[in-house]
C-alpha atoms as a PDB file:
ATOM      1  CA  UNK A   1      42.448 -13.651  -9.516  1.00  0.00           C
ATOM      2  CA  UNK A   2      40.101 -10.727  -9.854  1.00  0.00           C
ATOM      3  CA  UNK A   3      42.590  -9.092 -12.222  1.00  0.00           C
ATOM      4  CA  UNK A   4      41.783 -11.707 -14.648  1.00  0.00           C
ATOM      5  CA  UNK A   5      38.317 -11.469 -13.854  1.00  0.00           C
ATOM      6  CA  UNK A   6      38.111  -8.099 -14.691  1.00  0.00           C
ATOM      7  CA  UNK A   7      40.052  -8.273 -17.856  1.00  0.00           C
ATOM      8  CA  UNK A   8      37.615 -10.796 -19.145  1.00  0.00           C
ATOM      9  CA  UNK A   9      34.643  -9.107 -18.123  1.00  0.00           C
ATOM     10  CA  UNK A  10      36.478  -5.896 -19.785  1.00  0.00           C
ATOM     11  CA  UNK A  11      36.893  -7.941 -23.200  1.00  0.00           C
ATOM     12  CA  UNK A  12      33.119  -9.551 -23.007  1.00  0.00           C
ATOM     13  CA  UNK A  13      32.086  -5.920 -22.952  1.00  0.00           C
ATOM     14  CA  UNK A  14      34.337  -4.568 -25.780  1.00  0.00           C
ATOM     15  CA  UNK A  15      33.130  -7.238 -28.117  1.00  0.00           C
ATOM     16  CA  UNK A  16      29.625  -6.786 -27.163  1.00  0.00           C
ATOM     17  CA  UNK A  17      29.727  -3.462 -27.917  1.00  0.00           C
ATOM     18  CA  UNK A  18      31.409  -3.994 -31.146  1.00  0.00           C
ATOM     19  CA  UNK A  19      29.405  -6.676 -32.748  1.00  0.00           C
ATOM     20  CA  UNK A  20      26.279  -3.893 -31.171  1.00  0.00           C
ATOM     21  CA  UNK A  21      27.589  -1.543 -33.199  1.00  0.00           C
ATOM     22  CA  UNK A  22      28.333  -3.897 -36.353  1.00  0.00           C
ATOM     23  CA  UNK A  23      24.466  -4.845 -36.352  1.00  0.00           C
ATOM     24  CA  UNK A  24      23.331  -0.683 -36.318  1.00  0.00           C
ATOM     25  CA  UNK A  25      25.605  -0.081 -38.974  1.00  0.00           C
ATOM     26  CA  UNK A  26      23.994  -2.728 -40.831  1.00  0.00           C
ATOM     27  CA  UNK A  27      20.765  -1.530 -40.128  1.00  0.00           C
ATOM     28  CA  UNK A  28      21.960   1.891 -41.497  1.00  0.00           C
ATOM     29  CA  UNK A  29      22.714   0.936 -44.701  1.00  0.00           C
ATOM     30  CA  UNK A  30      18.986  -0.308 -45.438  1.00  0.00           C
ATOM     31  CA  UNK A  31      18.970   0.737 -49.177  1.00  0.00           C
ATOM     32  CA  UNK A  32      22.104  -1.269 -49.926  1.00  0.00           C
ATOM     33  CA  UNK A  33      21.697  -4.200 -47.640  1.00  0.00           C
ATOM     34  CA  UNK A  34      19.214  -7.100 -47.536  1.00  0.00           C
ATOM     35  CA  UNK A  35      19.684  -6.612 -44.012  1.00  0.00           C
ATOM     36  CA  UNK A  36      17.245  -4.761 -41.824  1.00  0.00           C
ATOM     37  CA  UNK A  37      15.907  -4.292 -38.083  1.00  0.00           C
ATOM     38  CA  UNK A  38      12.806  -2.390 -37.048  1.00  0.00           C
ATOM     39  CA  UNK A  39      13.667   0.574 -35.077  1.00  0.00           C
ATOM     40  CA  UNK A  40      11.794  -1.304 -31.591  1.00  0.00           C
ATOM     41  CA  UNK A  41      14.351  -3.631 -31.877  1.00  0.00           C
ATOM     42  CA  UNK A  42      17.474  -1.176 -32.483  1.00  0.00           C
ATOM     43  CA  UNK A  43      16.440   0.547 -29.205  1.00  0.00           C
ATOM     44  CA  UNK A  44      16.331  -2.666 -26.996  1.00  0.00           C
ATOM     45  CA  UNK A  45      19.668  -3.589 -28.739  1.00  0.00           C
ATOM     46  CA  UNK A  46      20.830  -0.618 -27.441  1.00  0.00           C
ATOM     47  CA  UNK A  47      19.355  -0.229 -24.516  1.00  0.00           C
ATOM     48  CA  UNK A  48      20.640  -3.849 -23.287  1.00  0.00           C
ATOM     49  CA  UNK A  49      23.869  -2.692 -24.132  1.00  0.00           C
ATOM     50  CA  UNK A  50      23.882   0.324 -22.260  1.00  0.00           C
ATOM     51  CA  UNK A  51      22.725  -1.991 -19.150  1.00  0.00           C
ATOM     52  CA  UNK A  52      24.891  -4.667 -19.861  1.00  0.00           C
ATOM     53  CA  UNK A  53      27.875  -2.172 -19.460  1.00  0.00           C
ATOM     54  CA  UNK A  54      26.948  -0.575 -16.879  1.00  0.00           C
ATOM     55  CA  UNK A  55      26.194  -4.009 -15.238  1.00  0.00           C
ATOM     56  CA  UNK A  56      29.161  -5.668 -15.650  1.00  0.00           C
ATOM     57  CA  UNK A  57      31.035  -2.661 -14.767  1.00  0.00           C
ATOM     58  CA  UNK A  58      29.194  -2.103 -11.652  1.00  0.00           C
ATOM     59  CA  UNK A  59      29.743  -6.152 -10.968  1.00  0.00           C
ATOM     60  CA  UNK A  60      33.738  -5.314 -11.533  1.00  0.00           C
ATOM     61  CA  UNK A  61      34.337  -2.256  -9.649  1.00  0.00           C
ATOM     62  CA  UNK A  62      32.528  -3.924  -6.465  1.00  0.00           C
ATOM     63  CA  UNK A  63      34.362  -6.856  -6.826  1.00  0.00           C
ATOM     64  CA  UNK A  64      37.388  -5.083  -6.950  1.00  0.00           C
ATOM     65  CA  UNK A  65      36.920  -2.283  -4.117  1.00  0.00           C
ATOM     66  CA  UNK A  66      34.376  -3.902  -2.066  1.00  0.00           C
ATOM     67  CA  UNK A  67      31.046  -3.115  -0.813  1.00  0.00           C
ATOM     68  CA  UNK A  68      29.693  -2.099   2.592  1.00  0.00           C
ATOM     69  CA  UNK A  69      30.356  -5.927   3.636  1.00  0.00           C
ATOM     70  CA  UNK A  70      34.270  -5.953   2.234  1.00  0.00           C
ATOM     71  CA  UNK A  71      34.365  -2.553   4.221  1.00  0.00           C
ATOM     72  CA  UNK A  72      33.352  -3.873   7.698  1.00  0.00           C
ATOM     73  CA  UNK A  73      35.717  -7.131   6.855  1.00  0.00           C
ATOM     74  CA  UNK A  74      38.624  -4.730   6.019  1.00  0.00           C
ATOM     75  CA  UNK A  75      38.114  -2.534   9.458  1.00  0.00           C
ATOM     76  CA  UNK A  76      37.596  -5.904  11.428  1.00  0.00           C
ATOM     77  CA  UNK A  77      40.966  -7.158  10.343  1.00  0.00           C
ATOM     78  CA  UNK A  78      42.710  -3.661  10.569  1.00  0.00           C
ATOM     79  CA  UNK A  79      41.851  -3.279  14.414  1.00  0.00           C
ATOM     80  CA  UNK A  80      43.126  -7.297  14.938  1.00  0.00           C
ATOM     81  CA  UNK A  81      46.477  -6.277  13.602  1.00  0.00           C
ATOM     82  CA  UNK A  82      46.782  -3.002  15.477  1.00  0.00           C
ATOM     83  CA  UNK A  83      45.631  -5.113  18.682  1.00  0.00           C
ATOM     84  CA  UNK A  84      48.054  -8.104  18.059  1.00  0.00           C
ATOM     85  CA  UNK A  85      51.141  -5.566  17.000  1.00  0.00           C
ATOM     86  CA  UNK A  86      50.487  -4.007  20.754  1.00  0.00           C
END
């Protein structure tokens, strides 16, 4: 379950970032394009994306590995099964 989890939370974040990077390319190409952005709101674009990663990421890598709490769960069940196997 958290395998698929993470790969969707891996894909959400590639495709962010690419149609991030699609819109500041646009913006780039202000003399050729009809299309532009002020430069306040490329740096919140880009900002958001930064903390969207690094959001998501952190979200994954906890769910995956566990916090403080999934530690103390995980030593709680370790000394039960060295206690029953005795």
């Amino acid at each position: 379950m958290l395998e698929g989890y993470s790969n969707r939370v891996f894909w959400f974040v590639v495709w962010y970032c690419v149609a991030v990077g699609v819109l500041l390319i646009a913006a780039g190409f202000k003399g050729t394009t009809t299309f532009e952005l002020s430069d306040t709101i490329l740096a919140i674009i880009a900002g958001s994306t930064a903390v969207a990663v690094i959001g998501l990421i952190g979200m994954v890598i906890t769910g995956l590995f566990g916090g403080k709490q999934a530690l103390k769960v995980k030593a709680k069940s370790t000394k039960k099964k060295k206690a029953s196997t005795s």
